[in-house]
PDB file of N, CA and C in Angstrom:
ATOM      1  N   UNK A   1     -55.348  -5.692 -10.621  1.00  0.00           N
ATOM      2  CA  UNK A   1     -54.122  -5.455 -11.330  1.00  0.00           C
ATOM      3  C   UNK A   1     -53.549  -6.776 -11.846  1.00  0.00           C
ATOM      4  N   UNK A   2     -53.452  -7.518 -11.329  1.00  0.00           N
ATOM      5  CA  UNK A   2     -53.342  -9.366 -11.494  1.00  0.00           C
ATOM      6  C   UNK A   2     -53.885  -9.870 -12.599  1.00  0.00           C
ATOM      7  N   UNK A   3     -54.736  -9.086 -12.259  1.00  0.00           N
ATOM      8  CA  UNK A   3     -55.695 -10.194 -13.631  1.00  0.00           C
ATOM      9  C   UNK A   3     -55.331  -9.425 -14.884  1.00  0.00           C
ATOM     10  N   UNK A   4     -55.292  -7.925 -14.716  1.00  0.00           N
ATOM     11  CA  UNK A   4     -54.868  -7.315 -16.244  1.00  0.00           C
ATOM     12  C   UNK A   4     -53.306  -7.599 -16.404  1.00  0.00           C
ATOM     13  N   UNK A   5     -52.263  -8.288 -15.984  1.00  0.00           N
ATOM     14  CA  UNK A   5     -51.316  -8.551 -15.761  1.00  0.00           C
ATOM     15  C   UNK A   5     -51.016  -9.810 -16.560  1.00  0.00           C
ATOM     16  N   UNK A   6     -51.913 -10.775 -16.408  1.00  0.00           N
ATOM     17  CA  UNK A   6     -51.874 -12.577 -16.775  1.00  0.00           C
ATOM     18  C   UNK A   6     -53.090 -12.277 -17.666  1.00  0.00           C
ATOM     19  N   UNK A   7     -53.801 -11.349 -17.980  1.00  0.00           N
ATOM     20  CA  UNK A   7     -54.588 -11.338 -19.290  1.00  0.00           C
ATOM     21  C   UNK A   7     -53.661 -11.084 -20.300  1.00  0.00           C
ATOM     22  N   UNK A   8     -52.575  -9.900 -20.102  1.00  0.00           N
ATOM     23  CA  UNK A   8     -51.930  -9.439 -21.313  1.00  0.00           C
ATOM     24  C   UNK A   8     -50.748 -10.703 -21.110  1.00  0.00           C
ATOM     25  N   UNK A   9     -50.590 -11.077 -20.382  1.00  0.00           N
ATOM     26  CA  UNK A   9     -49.417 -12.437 -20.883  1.00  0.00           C
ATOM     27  C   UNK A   9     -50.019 -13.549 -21.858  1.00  0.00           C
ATOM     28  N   UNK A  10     -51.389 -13.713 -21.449  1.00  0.00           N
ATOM     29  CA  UNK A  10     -51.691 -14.684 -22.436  1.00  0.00           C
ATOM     30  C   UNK A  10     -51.845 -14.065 -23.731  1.00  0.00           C
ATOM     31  N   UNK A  11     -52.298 -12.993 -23.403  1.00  0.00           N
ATOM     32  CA  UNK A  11     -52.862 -12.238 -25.038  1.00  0.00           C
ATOM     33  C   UNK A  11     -51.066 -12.593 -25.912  1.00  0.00           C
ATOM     34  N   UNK A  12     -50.186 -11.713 -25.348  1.00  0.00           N
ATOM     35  CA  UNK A  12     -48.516 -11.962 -25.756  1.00  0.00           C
ATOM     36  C   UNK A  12     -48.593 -13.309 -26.020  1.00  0.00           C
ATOM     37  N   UNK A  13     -48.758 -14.668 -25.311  1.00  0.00           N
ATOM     38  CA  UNK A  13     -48.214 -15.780 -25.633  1.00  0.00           C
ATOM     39  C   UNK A  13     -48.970 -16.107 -26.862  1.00  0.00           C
ATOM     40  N   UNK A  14     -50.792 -15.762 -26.813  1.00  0.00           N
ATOM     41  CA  UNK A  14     -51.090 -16.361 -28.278  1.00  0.00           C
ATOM     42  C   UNK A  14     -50.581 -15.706 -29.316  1.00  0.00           C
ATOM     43  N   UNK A  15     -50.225 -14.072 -29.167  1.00  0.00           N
ATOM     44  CA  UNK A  15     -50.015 -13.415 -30.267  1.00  0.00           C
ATOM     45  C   UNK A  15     -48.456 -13.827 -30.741  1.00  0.00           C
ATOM     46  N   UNK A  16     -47.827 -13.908 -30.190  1.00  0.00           N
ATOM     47  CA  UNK A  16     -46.088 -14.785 -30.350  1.00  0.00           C
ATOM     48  C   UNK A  16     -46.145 -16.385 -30.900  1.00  0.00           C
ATOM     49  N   UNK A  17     -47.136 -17.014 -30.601  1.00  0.00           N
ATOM     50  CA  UNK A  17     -47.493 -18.457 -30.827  1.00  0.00           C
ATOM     51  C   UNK A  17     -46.562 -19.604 -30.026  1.00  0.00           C
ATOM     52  N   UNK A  18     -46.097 -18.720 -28.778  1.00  0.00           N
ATOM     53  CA  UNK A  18     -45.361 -19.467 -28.132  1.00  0.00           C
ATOM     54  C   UNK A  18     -46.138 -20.472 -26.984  1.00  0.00           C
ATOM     55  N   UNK A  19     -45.351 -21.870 -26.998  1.00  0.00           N
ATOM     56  CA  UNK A  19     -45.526 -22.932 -26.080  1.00  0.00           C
ATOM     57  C   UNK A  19     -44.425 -22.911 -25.337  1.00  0.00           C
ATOM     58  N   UNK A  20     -44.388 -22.440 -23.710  1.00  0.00           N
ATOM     59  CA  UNK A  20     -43.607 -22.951 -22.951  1.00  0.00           C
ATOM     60  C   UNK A  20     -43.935 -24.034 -21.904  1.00  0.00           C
ATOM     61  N   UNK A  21     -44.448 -25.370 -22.326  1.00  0.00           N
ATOM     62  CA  UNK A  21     -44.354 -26.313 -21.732  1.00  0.00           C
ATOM     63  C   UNK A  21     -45.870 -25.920 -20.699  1.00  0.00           C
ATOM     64  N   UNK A  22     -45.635 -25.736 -19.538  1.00  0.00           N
ATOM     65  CA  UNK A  22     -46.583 -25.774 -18.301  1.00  0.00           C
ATOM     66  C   UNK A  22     -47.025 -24.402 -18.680  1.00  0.00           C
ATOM     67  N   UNK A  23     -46.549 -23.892 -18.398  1.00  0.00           N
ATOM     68  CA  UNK A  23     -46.923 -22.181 -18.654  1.00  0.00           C
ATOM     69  C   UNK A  23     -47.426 -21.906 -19.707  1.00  0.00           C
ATOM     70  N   UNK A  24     -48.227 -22.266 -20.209  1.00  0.00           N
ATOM     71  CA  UNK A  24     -49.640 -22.012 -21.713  1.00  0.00           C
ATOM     72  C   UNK A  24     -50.190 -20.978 -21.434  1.00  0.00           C
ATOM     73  N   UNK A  25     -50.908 -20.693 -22.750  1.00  0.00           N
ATOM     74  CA  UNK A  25     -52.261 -19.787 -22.723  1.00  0.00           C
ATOM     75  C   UNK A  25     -53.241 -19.780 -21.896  1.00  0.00           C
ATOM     76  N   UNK A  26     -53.728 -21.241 -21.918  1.00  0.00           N
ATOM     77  CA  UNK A  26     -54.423 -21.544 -20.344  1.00  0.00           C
ATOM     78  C   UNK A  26     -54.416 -21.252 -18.896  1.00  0.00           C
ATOM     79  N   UNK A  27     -53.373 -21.782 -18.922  1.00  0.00           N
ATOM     80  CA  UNK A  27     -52.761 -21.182 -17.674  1.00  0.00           C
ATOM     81  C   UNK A  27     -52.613 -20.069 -17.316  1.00  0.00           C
ATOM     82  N   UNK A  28     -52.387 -19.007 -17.956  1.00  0.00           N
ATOM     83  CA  UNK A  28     -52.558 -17.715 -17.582  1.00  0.00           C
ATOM     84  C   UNK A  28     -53.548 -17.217 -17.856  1.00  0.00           C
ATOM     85  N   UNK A  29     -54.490 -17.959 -19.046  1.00  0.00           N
ATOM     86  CA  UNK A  29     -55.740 -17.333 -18.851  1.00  0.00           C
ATOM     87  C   UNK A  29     -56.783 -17.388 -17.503  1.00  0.00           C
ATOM     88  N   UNK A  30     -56.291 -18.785 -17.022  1.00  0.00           N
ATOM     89  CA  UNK A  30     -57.231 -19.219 -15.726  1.00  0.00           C
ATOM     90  C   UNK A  30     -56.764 -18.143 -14.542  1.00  0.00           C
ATOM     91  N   UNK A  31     -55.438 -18.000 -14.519  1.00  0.00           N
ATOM     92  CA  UNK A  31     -55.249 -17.909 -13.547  1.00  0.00           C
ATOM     93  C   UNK A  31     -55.504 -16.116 -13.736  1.00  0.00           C
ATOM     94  N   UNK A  32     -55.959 -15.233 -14.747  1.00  0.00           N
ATOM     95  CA  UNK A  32     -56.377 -14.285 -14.538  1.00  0.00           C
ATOM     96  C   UNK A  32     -57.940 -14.170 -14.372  1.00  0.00           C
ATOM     97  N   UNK A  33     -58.538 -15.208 -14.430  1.00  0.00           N
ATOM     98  CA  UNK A  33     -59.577 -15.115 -14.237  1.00  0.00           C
ATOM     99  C   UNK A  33     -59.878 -15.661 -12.547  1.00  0.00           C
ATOM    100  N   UNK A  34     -59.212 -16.240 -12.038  1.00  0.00           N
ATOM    101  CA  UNK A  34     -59.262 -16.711 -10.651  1.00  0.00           C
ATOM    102  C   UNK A  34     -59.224 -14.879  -9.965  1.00  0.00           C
ATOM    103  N   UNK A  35     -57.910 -14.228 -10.497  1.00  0.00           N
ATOM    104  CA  UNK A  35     -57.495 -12.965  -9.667  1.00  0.00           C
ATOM    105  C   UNK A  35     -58.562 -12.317  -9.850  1.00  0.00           C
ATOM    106  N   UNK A  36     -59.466 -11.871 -11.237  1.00  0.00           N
ATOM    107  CA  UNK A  36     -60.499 -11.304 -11.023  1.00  0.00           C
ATOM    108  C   UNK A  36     -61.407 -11.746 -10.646  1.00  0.00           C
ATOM    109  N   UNK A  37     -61.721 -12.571 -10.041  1.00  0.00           N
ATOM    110  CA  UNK A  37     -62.676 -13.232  -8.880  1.00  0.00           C
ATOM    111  C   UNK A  37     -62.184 -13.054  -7.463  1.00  0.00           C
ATOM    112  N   UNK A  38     -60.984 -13.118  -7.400  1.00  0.00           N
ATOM    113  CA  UNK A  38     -60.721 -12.713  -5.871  1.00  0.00           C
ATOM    114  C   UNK A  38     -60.930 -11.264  -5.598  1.00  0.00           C
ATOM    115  N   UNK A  39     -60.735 -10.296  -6.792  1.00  0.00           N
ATOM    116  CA  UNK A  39     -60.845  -8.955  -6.574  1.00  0.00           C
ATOM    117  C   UNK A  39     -62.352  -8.787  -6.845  1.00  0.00           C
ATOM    118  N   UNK A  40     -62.930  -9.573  -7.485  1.00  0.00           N
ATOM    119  CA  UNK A  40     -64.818  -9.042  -6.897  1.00  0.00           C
ATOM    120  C   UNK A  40     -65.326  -9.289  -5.965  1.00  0.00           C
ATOM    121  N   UNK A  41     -64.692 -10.426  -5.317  1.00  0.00           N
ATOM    122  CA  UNK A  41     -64.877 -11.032  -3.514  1.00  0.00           C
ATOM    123  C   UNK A  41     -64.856  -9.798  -2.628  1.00  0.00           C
ATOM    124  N   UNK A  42     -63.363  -9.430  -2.601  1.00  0.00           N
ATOM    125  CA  UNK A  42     -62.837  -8.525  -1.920  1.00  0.00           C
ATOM    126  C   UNK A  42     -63.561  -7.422  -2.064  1.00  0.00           C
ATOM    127  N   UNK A  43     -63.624  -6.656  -3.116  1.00  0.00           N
ATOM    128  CA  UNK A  43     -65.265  -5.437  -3.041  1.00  0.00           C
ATOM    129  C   UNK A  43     -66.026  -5.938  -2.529  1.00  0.00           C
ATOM    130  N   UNK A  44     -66.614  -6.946  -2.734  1.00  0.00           N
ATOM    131  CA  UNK A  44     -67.942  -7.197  -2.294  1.00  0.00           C
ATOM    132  C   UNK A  44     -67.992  -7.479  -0.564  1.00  0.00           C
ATOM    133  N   UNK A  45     -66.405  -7.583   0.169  1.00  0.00           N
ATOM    134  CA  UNK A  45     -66.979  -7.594   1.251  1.00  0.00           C
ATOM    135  C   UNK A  45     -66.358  -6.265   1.571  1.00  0.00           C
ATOM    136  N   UNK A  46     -65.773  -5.444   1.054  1.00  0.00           N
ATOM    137  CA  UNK A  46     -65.826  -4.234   1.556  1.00  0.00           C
ATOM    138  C   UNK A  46     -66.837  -3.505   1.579  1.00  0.00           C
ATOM    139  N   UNK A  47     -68.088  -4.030  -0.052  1.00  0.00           N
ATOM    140  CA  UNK A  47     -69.183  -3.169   0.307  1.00  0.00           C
ATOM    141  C   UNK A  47     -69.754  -3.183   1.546  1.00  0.00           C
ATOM    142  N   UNK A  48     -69.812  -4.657   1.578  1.00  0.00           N
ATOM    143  CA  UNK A  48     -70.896  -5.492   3.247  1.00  0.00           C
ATOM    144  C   UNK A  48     -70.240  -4.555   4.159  1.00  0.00           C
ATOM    145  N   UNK A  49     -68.761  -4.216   4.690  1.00  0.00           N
ATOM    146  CA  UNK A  49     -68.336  -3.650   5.389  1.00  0.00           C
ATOM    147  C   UNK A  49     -68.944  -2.036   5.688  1.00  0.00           C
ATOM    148  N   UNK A  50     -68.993  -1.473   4.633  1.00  0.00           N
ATOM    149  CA  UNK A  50     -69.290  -0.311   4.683  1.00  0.00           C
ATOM    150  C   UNK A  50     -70.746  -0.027   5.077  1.00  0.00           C
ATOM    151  N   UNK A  51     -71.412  -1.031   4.490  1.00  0.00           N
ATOM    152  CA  UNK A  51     -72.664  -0.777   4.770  1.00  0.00           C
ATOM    153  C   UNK A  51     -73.198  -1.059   5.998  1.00  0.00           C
ATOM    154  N   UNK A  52     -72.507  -2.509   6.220  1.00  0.00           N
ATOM    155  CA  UNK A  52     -72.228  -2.225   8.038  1.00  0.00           C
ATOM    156  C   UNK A  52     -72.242  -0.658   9.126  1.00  0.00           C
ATOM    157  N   UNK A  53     -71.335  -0.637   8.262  1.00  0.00           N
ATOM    158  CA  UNK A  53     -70.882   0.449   9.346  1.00  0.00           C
ATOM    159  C   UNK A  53     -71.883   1.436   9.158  1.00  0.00           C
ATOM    160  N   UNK A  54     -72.353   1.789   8.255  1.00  0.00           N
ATOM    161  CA  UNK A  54     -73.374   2.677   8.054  1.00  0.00           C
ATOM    162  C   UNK A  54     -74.945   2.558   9.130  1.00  0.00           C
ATOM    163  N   UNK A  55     -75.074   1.054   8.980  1.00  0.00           N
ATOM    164  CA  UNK A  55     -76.008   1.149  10.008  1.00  0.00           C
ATOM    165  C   UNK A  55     -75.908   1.391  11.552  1.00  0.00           C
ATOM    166  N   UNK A  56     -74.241   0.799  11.676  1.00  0.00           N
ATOM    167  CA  UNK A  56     -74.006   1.373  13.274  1.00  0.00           C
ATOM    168  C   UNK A  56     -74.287   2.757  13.375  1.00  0.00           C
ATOM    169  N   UNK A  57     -73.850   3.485  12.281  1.00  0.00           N
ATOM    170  CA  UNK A  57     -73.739   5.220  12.283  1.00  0.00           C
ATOM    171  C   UNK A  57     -75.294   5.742  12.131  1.00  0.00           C
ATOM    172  N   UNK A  58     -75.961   5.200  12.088  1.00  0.00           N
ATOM    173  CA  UNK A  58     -77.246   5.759  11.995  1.00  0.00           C
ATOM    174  C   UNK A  58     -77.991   5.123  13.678  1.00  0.00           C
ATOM    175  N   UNK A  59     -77.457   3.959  13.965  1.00  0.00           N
ATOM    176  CA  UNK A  59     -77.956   3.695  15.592  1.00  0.00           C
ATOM    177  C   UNK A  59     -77.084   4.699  16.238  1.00  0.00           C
ATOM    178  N   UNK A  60     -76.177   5.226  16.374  1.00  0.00           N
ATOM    179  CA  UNK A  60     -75.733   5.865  17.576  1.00  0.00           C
ATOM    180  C   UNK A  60     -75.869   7.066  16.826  1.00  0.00           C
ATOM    181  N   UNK A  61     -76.684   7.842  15.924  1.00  0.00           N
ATOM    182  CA  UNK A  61     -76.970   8.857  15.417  1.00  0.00           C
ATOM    183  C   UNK A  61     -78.202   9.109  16.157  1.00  0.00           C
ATOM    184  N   UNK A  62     -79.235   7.588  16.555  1.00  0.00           N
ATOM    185  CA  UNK A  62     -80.599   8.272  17.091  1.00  0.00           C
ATOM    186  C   UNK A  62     -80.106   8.460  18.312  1.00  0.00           C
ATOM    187  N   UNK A  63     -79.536   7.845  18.797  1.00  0.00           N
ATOM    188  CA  UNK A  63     -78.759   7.450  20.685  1.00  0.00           C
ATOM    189  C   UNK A  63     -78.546   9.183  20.569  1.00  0.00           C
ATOM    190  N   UNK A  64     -77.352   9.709  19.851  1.00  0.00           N
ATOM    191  CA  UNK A  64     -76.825  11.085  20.328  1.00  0.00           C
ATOM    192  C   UNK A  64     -78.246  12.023  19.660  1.00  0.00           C
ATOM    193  N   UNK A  65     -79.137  11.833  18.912  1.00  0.00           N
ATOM    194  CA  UNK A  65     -80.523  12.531  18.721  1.00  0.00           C
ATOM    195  C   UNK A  65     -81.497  12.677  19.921  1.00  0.00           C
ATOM    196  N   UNK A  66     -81.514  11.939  20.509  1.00  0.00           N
ATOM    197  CA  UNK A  66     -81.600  11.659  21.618  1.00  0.00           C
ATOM    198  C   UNK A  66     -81.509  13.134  22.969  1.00  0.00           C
ATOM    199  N   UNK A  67     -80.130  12.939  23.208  1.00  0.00           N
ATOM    200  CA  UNK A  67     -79.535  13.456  24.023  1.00  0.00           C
ATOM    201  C   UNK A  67     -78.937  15.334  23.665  1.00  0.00           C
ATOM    202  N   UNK A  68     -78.603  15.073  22.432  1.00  0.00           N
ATOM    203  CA  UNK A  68     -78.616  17.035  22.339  1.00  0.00           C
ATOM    204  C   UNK A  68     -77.966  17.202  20.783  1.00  0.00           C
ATOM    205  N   UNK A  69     -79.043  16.547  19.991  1.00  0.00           N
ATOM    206  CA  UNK A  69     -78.854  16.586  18.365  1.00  0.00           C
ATOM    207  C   UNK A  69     -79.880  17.709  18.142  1.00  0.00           C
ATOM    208  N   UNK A  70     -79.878  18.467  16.673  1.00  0.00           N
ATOM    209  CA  UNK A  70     -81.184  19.449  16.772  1.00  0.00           C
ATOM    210  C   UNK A  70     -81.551  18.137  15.601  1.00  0.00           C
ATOM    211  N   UNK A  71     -83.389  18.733  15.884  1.00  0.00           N
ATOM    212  CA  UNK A  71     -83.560  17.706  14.400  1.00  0.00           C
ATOM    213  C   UNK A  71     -83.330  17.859  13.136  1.00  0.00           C
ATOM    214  N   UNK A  72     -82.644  19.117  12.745  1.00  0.00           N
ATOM    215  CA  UNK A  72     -81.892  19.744  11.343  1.00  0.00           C
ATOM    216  C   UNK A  72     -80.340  18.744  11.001  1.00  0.00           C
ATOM    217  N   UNK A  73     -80.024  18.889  12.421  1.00  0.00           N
ATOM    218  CA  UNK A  73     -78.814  17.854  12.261  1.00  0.00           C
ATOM    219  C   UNK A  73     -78.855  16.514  12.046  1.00  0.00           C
ATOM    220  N   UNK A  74     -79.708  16.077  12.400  1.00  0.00           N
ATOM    221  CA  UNK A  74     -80.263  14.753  12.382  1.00  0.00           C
ATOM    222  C   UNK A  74     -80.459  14.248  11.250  1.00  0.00           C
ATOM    223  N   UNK A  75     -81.298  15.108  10.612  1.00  0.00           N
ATOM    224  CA  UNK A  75     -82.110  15.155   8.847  1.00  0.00           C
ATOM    225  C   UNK A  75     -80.484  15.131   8.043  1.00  0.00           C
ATOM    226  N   UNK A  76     -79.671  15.912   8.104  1.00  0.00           N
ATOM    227  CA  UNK A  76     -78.687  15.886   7.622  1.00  0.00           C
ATOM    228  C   UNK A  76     -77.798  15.087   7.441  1.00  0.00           C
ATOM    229  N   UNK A  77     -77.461  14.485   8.526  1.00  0.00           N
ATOM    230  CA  UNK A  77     -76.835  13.076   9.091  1.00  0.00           C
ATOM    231  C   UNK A  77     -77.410  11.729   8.439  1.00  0.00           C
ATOM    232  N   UNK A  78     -78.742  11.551   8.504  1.00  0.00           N
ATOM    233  CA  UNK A  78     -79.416  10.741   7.902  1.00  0.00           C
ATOM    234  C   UNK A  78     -79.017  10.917   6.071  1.00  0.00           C
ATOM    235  N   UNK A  79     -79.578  11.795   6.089  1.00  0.00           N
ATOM    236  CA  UNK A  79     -79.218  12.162   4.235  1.00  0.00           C
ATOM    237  C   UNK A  79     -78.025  11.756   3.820  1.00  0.00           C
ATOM    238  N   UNK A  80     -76.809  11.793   4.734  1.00  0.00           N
ATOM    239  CA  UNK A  80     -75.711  11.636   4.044  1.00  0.00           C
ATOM    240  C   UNK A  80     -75.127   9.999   4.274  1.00  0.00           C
ATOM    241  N   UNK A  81     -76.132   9.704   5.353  1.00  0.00           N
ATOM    242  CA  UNK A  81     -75.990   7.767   5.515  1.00  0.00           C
ATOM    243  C   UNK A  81     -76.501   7.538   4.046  1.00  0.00           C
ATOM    244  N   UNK A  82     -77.775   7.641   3.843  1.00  0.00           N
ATOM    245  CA  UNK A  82     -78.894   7.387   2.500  1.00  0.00           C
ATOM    246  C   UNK A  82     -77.933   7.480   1.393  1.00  0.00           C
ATOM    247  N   UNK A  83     -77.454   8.811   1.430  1.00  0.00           N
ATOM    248  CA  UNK A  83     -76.425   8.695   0.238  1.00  0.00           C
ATOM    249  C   UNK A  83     -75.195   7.935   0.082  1.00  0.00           C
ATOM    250  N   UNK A  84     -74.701   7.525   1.221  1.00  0.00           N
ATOM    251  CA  UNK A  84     -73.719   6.628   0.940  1.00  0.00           C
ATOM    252  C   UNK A  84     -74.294   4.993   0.640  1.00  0.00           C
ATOM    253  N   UNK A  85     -75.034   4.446   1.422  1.00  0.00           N
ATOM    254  CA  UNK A  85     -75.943   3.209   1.020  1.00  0.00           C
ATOM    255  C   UNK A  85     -76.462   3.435  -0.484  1.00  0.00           C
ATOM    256  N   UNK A  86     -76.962   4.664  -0.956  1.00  0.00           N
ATOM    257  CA  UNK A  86     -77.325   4.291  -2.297  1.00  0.00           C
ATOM    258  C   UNK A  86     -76.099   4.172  -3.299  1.00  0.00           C
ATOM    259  N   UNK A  87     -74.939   4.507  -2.656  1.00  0.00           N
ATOM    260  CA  UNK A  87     -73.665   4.870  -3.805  1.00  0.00           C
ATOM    261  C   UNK A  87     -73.214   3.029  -3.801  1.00  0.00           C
ATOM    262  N   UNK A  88     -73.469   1.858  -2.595  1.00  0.00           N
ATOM    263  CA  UNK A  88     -72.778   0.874  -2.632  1.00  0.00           C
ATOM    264  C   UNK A  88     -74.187  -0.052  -2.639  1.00  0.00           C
TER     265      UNK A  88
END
């Protein structure tokens, strides 16, 4: 949201042709490009996160397979890990 925020300020400042001293075109151009770098960081470790977790959910998927899973449930369970790893 940041970055489409300080994109359209600069777009406004070149389209106005205004100079306010420190606060340039530059400056807000950089600094929307910094925010959309922090917001591809941030996905990117939520993907890691998720996918994390996905593999815990498939170890304590064989653990409870194990103990009193049918193997229909299992197949199922699995399928829907697979599908979430292929979505990230």
């Amino acid at each position: 949201m940041l970055h489409w925020l300080f994109d359209n300020v600069s777009i406004v400042i070149k389209m106005a042709g205004l100079k306010t001293g420190y606060y340039d075109r530059d400056y807000f151009r950089t600094l929307s490009r910094k925010c959309w770098l922090v917001g591809i960081m941030l996905f990117l470790i939520y993907c890691v996160k998720v996918l994390r977790k996905t593999y815990t959910d498939e170890s304590d998927l064989k653990v409870a397979a194990v103990n009193k899973m049918t193997v229909r449930q299992v197949k199922e369970n699995l399928q829907i890990i697979c599908k979430l790893r292929r979505d990230y």
